[in-house]
Protein backbone atom coordinates (compact mmCIF):
# COMPACT_ATOMS: atom_id res chain seq x y z
CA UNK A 1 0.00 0.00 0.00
CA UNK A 2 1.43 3.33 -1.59
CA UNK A 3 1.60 6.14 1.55
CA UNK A 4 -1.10 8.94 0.73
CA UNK A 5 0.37 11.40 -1.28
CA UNK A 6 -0.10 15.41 -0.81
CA UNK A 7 -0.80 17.96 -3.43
CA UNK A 8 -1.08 21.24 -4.57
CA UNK A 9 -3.05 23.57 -4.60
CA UNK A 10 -2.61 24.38 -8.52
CA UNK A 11 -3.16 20.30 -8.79
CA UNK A 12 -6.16 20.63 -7.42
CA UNK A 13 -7.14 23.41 -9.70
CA UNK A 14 -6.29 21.30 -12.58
CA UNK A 15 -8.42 18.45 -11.46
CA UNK A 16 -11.45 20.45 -11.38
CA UNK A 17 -10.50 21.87 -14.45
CA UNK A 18 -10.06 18.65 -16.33
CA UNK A 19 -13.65 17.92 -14.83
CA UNK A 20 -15.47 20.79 -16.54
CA UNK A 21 -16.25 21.68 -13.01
CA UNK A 22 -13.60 24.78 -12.52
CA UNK A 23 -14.87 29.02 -12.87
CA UNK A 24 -11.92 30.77 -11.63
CA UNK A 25 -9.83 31.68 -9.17
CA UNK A 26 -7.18 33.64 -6.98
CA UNK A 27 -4.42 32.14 -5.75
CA UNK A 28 -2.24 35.00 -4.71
CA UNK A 29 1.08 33.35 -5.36
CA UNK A 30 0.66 30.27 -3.45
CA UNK A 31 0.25 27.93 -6.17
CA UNK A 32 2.73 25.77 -4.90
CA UNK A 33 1.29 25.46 -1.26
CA UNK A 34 0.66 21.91 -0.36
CA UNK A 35 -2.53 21.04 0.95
CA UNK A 36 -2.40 18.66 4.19
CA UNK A 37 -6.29 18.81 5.44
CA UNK A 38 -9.50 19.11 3.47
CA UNK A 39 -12.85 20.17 5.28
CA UNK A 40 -16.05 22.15 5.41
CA UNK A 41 -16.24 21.61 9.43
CA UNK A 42 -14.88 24.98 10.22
CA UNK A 43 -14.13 23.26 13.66
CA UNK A 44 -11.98 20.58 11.94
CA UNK A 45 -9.52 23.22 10.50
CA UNK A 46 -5.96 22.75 10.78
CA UNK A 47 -2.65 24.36 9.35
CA UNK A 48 -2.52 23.94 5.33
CA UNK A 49 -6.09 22.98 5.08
CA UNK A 50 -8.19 23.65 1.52
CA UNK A 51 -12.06 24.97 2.80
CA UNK A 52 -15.14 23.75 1.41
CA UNK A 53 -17.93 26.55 1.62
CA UNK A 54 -20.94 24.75 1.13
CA UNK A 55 -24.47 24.01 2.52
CA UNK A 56 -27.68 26.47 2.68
CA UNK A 57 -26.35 26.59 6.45
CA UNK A 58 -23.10 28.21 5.35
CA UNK A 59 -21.89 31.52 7.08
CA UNK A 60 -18.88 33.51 6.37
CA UNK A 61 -18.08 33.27 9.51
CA UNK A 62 -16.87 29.67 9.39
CA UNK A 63 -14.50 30.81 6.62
CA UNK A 64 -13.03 33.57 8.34
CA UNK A 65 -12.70 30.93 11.89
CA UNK A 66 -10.83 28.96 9.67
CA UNK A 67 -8.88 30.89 7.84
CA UNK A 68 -8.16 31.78 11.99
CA UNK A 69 -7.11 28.32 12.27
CA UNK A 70 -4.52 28.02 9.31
CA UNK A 71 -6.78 27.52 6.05
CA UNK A 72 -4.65 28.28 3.53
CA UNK A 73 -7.43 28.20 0.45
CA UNK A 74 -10.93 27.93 0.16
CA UNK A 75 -13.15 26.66 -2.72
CA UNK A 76 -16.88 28.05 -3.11
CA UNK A 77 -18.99 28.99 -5.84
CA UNK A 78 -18.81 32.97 -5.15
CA UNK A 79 -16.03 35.14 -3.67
CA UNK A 80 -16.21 36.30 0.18
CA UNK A 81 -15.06 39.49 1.44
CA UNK A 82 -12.21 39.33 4.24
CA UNK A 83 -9.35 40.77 5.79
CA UNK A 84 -6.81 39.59 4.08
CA UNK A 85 -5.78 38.23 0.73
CA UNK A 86 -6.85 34.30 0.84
CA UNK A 87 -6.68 31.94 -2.00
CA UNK A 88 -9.67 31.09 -3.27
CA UNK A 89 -10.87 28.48 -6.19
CA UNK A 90 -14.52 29.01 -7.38
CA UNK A 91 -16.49 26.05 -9.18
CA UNK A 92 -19.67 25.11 -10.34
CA UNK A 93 -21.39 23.27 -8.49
CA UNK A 94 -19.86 22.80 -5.01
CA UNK A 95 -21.39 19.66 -4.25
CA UNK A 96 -20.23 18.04 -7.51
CA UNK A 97 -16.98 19.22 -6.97
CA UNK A 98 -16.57 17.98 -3.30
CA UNK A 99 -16.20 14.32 -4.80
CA UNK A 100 -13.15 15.72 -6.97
CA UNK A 101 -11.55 17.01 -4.16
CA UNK A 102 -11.87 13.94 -1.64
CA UNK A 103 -11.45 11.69 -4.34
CA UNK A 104 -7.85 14.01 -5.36
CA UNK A 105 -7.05 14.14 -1.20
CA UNK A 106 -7.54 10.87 -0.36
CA UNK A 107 -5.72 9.13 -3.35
CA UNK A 108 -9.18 7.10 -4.64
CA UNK A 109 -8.75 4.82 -1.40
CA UNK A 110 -11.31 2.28 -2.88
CA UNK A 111 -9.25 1.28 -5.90
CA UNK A 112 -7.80 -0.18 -3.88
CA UNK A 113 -10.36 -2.10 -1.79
CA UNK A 114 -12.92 -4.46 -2.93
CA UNK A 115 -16.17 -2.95 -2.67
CA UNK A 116 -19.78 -3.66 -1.82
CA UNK A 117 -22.39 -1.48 -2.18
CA UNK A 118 -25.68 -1.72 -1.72
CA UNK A 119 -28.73 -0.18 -2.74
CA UNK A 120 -32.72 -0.32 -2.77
CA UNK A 121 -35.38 1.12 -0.61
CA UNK A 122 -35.34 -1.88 2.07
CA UNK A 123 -32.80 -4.31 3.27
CA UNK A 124 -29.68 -1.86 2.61
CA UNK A 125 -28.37 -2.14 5.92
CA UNK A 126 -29.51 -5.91 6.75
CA UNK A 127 -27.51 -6.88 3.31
CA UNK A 128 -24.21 -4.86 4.40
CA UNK A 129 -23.72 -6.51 7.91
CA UNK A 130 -24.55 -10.47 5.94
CA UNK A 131 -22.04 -9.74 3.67
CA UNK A 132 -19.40 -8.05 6.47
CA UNK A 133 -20.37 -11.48 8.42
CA UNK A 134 -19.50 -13.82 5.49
CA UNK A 135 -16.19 -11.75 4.57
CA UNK A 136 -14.98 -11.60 8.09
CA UNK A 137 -15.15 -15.40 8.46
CA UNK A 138 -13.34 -15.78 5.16
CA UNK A 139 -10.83 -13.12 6.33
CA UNK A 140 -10.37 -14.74 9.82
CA UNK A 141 -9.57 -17.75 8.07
CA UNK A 142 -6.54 -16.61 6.63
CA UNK A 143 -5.49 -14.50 10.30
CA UNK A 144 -6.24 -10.75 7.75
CA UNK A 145 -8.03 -7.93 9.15
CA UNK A 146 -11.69 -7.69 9.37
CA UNK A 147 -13.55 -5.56 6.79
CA UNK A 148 -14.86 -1.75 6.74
CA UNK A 149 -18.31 -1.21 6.91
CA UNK A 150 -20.33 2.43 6.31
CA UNK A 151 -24.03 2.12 6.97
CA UNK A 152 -26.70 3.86 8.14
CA UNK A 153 -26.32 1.79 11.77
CA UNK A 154 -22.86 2.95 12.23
CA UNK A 155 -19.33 3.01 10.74
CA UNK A 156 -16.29 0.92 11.30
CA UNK A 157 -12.99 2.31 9.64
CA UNK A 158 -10.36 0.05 11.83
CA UNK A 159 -9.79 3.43 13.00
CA UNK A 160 -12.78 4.23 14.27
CA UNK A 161 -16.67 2.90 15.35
CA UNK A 162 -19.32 5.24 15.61
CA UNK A 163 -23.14 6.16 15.18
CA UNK A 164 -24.32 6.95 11.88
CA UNK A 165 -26.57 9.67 11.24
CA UNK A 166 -27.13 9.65 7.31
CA UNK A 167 -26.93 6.41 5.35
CA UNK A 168 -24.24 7.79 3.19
CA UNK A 169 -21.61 10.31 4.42
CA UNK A 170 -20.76 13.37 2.50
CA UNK A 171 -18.01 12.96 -0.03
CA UNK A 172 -14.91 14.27 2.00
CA UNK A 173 -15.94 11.55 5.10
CA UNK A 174 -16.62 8.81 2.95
CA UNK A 175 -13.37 9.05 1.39
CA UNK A 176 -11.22 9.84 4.81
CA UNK A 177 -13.19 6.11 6.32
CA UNK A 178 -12.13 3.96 3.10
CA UNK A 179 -8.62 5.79 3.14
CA UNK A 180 -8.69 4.93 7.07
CA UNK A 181 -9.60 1.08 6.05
CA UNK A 182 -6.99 1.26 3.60
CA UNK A 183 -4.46 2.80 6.54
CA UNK A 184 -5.30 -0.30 8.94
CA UNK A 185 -4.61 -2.78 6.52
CA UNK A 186 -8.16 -3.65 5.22
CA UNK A 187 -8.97 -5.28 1.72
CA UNK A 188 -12.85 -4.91 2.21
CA UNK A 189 -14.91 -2.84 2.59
CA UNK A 190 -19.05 -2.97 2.20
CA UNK A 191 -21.37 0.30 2.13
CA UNK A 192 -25.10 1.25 1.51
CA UNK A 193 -25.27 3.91 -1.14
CA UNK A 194 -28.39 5.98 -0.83
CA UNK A 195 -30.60 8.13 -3.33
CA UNK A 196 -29.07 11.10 -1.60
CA UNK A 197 -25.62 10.05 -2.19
CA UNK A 198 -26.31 9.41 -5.82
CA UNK A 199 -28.14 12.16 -6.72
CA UNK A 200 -25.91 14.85 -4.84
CA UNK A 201 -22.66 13.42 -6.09
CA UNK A 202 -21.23 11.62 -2.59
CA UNK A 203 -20.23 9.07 -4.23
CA UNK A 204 -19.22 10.34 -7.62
CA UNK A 205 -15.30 9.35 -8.89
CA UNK A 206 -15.38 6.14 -7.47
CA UNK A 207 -16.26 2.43 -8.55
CA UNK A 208 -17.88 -0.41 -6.24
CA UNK A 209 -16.83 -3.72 -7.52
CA UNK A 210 -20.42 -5.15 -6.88
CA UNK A 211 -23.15 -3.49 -6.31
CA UNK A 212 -26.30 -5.43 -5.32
CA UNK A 213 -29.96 -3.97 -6.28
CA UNK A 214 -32.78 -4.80 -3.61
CA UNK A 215 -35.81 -2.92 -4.52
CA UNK A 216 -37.86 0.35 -5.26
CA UNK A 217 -40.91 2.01 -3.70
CA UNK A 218 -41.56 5.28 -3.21
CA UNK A 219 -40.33 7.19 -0.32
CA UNK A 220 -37.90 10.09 0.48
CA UNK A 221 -40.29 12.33 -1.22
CA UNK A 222 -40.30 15.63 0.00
CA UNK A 223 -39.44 19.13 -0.73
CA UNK A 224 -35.63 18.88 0.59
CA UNK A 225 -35.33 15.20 -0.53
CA UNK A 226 -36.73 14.27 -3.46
CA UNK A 227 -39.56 16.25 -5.73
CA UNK A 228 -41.62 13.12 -6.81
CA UNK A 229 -40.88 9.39 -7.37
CA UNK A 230 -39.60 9.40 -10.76
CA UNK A 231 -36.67 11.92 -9.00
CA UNK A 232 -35.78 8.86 -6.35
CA UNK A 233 -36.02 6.37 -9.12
CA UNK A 234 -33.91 8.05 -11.64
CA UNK A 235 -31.16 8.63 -8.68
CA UNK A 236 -31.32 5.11 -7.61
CA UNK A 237 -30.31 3.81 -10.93
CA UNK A 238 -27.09 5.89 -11.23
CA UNK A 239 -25.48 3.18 -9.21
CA UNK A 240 -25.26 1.25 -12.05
CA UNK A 241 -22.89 3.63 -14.13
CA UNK A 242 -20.72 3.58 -10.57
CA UNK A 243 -20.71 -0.58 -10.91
CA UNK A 244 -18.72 -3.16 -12.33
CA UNK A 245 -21.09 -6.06 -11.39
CA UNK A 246 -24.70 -5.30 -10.64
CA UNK A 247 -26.94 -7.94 -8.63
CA UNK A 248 -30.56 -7.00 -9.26
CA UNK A 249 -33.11 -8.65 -7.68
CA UNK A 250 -35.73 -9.86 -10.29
CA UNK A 251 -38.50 -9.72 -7.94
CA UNK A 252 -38.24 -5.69 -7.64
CA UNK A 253 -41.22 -3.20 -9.19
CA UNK A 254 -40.46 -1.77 -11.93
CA UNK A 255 -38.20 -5.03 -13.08
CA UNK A 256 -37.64 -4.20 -16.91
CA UNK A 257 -36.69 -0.88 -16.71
CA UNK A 258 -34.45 -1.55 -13.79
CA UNK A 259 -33.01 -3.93 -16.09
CA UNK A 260 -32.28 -1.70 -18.71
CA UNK A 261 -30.54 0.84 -16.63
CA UNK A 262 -28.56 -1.78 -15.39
CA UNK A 263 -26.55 -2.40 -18.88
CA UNK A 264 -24.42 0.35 -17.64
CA UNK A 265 -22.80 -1.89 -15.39
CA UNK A 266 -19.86 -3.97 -16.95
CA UNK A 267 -21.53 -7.49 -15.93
CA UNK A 268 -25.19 -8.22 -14.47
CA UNK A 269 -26.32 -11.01 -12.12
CA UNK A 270 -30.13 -11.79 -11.47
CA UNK A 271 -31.67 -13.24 -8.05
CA UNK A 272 -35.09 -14.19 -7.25
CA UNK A 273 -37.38 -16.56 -4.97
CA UNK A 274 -40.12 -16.01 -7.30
CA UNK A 275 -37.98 -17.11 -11.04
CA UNK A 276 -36.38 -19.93 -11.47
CA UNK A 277 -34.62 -18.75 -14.59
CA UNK A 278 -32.88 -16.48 -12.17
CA UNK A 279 -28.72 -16.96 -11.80
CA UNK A 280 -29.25 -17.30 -8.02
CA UNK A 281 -32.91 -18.67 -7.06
CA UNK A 282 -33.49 -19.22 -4.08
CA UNK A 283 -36.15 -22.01 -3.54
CA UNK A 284 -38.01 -24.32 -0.25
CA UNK A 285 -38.12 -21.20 2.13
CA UNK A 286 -39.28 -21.91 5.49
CA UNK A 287 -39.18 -21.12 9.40
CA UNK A 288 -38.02 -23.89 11.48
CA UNK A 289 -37.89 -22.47 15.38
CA UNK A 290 -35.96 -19.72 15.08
CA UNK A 291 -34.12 -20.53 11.87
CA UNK A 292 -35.13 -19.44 8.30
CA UNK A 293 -34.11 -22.19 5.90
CA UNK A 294 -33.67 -21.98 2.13
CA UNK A 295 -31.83 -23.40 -0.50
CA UNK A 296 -30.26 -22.04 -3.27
CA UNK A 297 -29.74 -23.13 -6.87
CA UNK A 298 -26.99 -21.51 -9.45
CA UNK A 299 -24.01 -22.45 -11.81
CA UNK A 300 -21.88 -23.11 -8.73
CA UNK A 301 -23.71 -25.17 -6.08
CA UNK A 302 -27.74 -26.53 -5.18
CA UNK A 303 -27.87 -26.54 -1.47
CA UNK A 304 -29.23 -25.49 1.96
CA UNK A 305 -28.17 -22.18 3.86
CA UNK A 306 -29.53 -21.05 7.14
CA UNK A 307 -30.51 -17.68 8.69
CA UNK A 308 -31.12 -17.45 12.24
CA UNK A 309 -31.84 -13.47 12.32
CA UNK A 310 -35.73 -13.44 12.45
CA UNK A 311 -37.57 -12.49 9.03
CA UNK A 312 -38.48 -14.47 5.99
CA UNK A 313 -38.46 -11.47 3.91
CA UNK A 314 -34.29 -11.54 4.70
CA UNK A 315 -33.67 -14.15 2.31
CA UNK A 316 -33.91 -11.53 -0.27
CA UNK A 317 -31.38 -9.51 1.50
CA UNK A 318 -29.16 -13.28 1.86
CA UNK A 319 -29.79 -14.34 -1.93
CA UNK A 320 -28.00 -10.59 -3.02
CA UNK A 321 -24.95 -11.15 -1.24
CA UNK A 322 -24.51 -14.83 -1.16
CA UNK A 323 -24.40 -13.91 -5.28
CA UNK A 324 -21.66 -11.07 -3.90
CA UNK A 325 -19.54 -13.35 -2.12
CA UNK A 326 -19.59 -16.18 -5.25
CA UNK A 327 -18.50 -13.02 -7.56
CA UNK A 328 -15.23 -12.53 -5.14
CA UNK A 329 -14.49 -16.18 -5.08
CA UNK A 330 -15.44 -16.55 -1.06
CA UNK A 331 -15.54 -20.45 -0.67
CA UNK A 332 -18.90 -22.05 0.47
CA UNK A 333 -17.78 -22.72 3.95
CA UNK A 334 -17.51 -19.19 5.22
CA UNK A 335 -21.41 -17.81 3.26
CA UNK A 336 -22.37 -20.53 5.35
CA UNK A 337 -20.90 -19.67 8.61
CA UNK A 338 -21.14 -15.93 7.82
CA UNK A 339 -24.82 -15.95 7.27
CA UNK A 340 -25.62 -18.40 10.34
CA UNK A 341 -24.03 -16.03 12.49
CA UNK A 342 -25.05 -12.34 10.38
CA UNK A 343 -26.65 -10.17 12.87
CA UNK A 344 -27.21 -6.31 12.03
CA UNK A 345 -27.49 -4.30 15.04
CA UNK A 346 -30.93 -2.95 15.86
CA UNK A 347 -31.83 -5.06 13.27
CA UNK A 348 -34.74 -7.50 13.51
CA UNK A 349 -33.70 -8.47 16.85
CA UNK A 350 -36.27 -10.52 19.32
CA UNK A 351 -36.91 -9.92 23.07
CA UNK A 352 -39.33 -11.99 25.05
CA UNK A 353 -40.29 -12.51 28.46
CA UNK A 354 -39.60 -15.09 30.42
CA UNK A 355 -43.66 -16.72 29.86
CA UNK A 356 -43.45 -15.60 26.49
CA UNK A 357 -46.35 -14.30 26.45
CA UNK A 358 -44.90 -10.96 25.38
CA UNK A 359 -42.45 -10.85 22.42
CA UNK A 360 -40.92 -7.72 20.99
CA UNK A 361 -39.06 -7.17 17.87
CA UNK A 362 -37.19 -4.46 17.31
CA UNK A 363 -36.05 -3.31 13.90
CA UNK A 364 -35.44 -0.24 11.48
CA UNK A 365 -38.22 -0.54 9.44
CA UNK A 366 -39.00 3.21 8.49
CA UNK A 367 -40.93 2.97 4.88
CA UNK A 368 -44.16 1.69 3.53
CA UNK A 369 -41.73 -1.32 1.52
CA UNK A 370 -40.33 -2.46 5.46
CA UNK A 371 -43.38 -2.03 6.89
CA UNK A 372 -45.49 -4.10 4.57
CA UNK A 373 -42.76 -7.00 4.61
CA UNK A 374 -42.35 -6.97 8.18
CA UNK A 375 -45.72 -6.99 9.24
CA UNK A 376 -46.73 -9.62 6.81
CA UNK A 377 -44.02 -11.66 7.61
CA UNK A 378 -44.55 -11.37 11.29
CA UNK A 379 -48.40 -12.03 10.79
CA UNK A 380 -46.66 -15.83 9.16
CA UNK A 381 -44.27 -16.34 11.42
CA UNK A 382 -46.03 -15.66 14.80
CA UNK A 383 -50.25 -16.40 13.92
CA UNK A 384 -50.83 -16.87 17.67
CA UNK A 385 -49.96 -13.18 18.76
CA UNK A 386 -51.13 -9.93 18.75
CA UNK A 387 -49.57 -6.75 16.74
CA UNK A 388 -48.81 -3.93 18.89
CA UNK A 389 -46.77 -1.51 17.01
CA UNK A 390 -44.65 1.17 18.59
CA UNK A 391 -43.02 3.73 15.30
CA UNK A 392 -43.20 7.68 14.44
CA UNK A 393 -41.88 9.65 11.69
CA UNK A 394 -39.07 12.48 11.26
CA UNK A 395 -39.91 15.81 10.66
CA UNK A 396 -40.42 17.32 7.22
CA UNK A 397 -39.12 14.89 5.34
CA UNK A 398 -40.14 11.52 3.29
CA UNK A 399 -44.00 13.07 4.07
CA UNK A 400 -45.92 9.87 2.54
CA UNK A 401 -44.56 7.75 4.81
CA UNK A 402 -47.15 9.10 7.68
CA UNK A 403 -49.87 7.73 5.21
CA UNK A 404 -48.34 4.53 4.14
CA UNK A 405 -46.92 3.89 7.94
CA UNK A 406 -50.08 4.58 9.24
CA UNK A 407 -52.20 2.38 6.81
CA UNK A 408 -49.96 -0.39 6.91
CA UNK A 409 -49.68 -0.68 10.74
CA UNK A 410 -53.16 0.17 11.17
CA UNK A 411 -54.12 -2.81 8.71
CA UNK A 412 -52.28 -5.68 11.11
CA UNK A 413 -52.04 -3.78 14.34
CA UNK A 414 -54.28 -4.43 17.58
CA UNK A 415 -52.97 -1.12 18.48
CA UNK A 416 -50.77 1.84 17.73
CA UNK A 417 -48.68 3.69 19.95
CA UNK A 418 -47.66 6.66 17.94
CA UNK A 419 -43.98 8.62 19.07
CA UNK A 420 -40.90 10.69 18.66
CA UNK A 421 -38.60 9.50 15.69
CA UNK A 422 -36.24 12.48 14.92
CA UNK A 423 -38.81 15.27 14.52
CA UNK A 424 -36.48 17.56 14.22
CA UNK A 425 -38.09 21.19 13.69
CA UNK A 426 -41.78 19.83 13.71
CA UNK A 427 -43.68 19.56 16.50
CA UNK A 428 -44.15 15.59 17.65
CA UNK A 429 -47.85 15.90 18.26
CA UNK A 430 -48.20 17.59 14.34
CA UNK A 431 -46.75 14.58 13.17
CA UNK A 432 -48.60 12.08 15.23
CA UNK A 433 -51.69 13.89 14.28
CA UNK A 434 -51.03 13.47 10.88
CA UNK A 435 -50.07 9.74 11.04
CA UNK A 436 -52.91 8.86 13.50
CA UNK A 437 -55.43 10.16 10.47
CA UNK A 438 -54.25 6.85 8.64
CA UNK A 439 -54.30 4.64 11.74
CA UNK A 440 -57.62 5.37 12.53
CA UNK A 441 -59.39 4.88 8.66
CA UNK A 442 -58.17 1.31 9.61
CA UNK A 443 -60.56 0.99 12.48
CA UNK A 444 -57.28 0.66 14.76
CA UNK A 445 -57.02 2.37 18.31
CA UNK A 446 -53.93 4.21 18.78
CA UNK A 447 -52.54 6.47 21.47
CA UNK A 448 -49.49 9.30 21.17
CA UNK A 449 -47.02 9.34 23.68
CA UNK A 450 -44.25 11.50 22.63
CA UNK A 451 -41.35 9.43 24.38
CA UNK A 452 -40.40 6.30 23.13
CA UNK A 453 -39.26 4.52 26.47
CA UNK A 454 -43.13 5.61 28.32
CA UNK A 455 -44.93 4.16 25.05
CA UNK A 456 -42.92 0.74 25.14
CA UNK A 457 -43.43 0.80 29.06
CA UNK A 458 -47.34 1.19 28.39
CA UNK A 459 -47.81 -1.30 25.74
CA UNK A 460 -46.00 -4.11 27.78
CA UNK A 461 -48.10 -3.18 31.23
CA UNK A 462 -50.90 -3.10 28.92
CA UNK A 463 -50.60 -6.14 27.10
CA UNK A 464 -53.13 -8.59 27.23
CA UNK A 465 -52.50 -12.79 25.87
CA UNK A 466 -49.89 -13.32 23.25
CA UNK A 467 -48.65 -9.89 22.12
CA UNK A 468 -45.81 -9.26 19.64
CA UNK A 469 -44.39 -5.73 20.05
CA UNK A 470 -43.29 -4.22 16.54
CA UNK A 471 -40.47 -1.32 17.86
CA UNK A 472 -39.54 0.29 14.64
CA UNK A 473 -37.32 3.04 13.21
CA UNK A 474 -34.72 3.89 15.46
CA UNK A 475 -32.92 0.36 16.24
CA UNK A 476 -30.34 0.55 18.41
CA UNK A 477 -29.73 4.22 17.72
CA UNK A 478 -28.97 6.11 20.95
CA UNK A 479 -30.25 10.12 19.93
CA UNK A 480 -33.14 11.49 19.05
CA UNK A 481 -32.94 14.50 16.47
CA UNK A 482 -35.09 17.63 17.85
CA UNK A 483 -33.84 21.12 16.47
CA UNK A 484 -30.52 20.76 14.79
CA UNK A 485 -29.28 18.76 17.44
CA UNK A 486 -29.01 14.94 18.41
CA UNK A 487 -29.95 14.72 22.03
CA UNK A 488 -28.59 11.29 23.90
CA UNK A 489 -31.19 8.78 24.81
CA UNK A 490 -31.66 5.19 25.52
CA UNK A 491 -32.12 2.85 22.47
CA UNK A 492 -35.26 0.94 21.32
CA UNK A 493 -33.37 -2.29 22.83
CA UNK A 494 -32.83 -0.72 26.07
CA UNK A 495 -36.25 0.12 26.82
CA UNK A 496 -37.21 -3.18 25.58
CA UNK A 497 -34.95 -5.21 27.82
CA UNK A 498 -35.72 -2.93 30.73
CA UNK A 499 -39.61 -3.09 30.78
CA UNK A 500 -39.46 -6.95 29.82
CA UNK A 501 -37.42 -7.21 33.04
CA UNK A 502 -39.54 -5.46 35.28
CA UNK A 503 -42.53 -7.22 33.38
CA UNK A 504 -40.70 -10.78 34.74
CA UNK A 505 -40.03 -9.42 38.46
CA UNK A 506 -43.78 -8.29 38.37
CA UNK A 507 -45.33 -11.97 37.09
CA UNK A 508 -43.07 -13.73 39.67
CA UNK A 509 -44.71 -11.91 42.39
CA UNK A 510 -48.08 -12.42 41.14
């Protein structure tokens, strides 16, 4: 592995150039100047640092506090007024032009990784940490370092583990964690690339080396996300042109077209459970206890493979990257292994107490596409209990999902206990208003309690027979966005394992 080079400022002028993406610039004599930071986190500013201006949030007064802290240029698309005489490089389009630069500062870190990415409205995250789980074992075997992983869960660098707050980081950060993997020694390295990322250029300059399909429905449709579905599609399918070997899964909406834009890939492999002409099919899907059994039939092998994360609907996410793993030449052994043992935090995972009268699942599931596969697939796999569902939805953003949330929890729900999920600037009880609308033309009770912990703690005191709790959206995430901030809190699991426990205590004195 090559140490990370520096450049110069002029090189980076070029680069933009050779893009179509440079205006003009200033550079007051310091051409030559290496660069030895890149940023637009005026608190991350160190000596010989290059200054992104960008964001509708931007103030001059982050450039001048970092020119204060030894910014030597700054790139923006217009010229600010300030004290003294600062290099500046003016472009285009700022965002487009971010992936230059990280891509340029970085050295294209994932050439030299093999890379997963993943995309589709559902399963993104589920599919990241089966295939991490598969290449780990195969990397154990041979005593190498484990693999990166950037989700919308959390990132892992081998530098660095922390809670994720956007599926796919900005340009400059997802470049700085596969350089870090690359640092530490890594050779993998799996991601979930978003309709965000493709459509505002995150992940632009770069090349994954598979990149599995899962699905499309509509969501993220708003007025600071997307304008209307054909907007999400049309983003979605850039990942393609980004891909050497597309997986698409033939059972997706809107099959044949997804097909089509998935000739700009260099090679394309099909999975299915529903055609058998598929290259991976996946066939003889069951529950047995707490396993999920299939087999799967392609050029390579016919045989059985075993989840035991809960969730029929996860074969799907299994049959994509099982396809993956064949493509890098993983043996059999370690999908095997890897995908017995796969567990995504936050993730589909199951909670009962101790008479099991009371189970509770909590999961992720944040769209109408989650919702209506994990409440059908719940409804299967557990006919003798009761749905109580426990969700909310952010704040001014993906707006249909309060209608198609609503609908679909108010179709298989007992009852619905409606809460905080990142509302951000917009009032919690707007939002549960809005939601409850839906909820109730499903003749299904519901009640709004703003915390998440007091509405998990109600609907286990209030349970009544077999109930299955449905926790959804936040996982194992420990904020809660209000504002512009991300205020600590306990997680979805926490609550769960703390009210089960005091549900025990309570049933052993009875």
């Amino acid at each position: 592995m090559a140490e990370m080079k520096f450049y110069k400022i002029q090189e980076y002028v070029e680069a933009l150039r050779k893009r179509g993406m440079f205006a003009s610039c200033e550079l007051y004599g310091k051409e030559e100047n290496v660069i030895r930071n890149l940023t637009y986190n005026s608190k991350e500013v160190s000596e010989d640092t290059l200054f992104i201006c960008k964001g509708a949030a931007f103030k001059p007064v982050y450039l001048r506090e970092a020119v204060g802290k030894g910014a030597v240029c700054y790139i923006s698309e217009k010229v600010f007024e300030l004290e003294a005489e600062v290099p500046y490089i003016l472009v285009k389009d700022i965002r487009e032009a971010m992936s230059v630069l990280a891509n340029l500062f970085y050295n294209n870190p994932w050439e030299d990784l093999r890379l997963v990415g993943v995309g589709g409205t559902k399963g993104k995250s589920t599919s990241v940490y089966y295939m991490k789980a598969i290449v780990d074992d195969y990397l154990e075997a041979q005593n190498k370092k484990d693999s990166a992983v950037i989700s919308s869960i959390d990132i892992y660098d081998g530098k660095s583990k922390v809670e994720s707050h956007i599926t796919t980081p900005e340009a400059v950060e997802l470049q700085q964690h596969l350089r870090n993997a690359l640092d530490c020694g890594m050779e993998y390295a799996q991601m979930e690339v978003s309709s965000q990322a493709l459509k505002y250029h995150r992940v632009d300059d770069m090349k994954f080396d598979v990149g599995i399909f899962l699905n499309i429905s509509e969501d993220h449709i708003s007025p600071i996300e997307h304008a209307d579905f054909e907007d999400y599609f049309s983003s979605k399918m850039l990942m393609f042109g980004k891909t050497k070997t597309a997986v698409v899964n033939l059972d997706a909406d809107y099959i044949d077209r997804i097909l089509e834009e998935a000739k700009a890939a260099e090679e394309v492999i099909t999975f299915s459970t529903k055609d058998s002409s598929a290259d991976y099919f996946a066939y003889h899907i069951r529950k047995e206890g707490n396993e999920t059994r299939f087999s799967v039939k392609c050029e390579a092998f016919d045989e059985e493979f075993i989840l035991t994360m809960p969730g029929l609907f996860n074969v799907e996410n299994a049959l994509g990257v099982i396809a993956a793993a064949v493509k890098f030449g993983i043996p059999k052994e370690y999908i095997h292994s890897g995908l017995l043992r796969a567990r995504s935090s936050g993730r589909m995972e199951l909670y009962a107490s101790k008479d099991k009268n009371i189970l509770a699942i909590v999961d992720y599931a944040h769209n109408k596409l989650s919702f209506e596969k994990l409440f059908s697939s719940m409804k299967e796999e557990y006919p003798d209990y009761a749905i109580v569902s426990i969700f909310g939805c952010p704040g001014k953003k993906a707006l249909i999902r309060r209608r198609d949330l609503g609908t679909v929890a108010g179709q298989y729900s007992k009852k619905v206990y409606l809460v905080a999920e990142d509302p951000g600037y917009e009032p919690v009880e707007d939002i549960s208003e809005d939601i409850a609308q839906y909820v109730e033309a499903q003749n299904c009770p519901y009640e709004m309690i703003e915390d998440r912990g007091e509405a998990i703690k109600a609907a286990i005191e209030s349970a009544e027979g077999k109930t299955l709790l449905l926790v959804t959206g936040k996982g194992g995430e420990t904020r809660q966005k209000y504002g512009s901030e991300y205020l600590n809190c306990p997680s979805d699991v926490e609550y769960v394992k703390k009210y089960l426990a005091e549900y025990d205590v309570r049933k052993c004195e009875e």
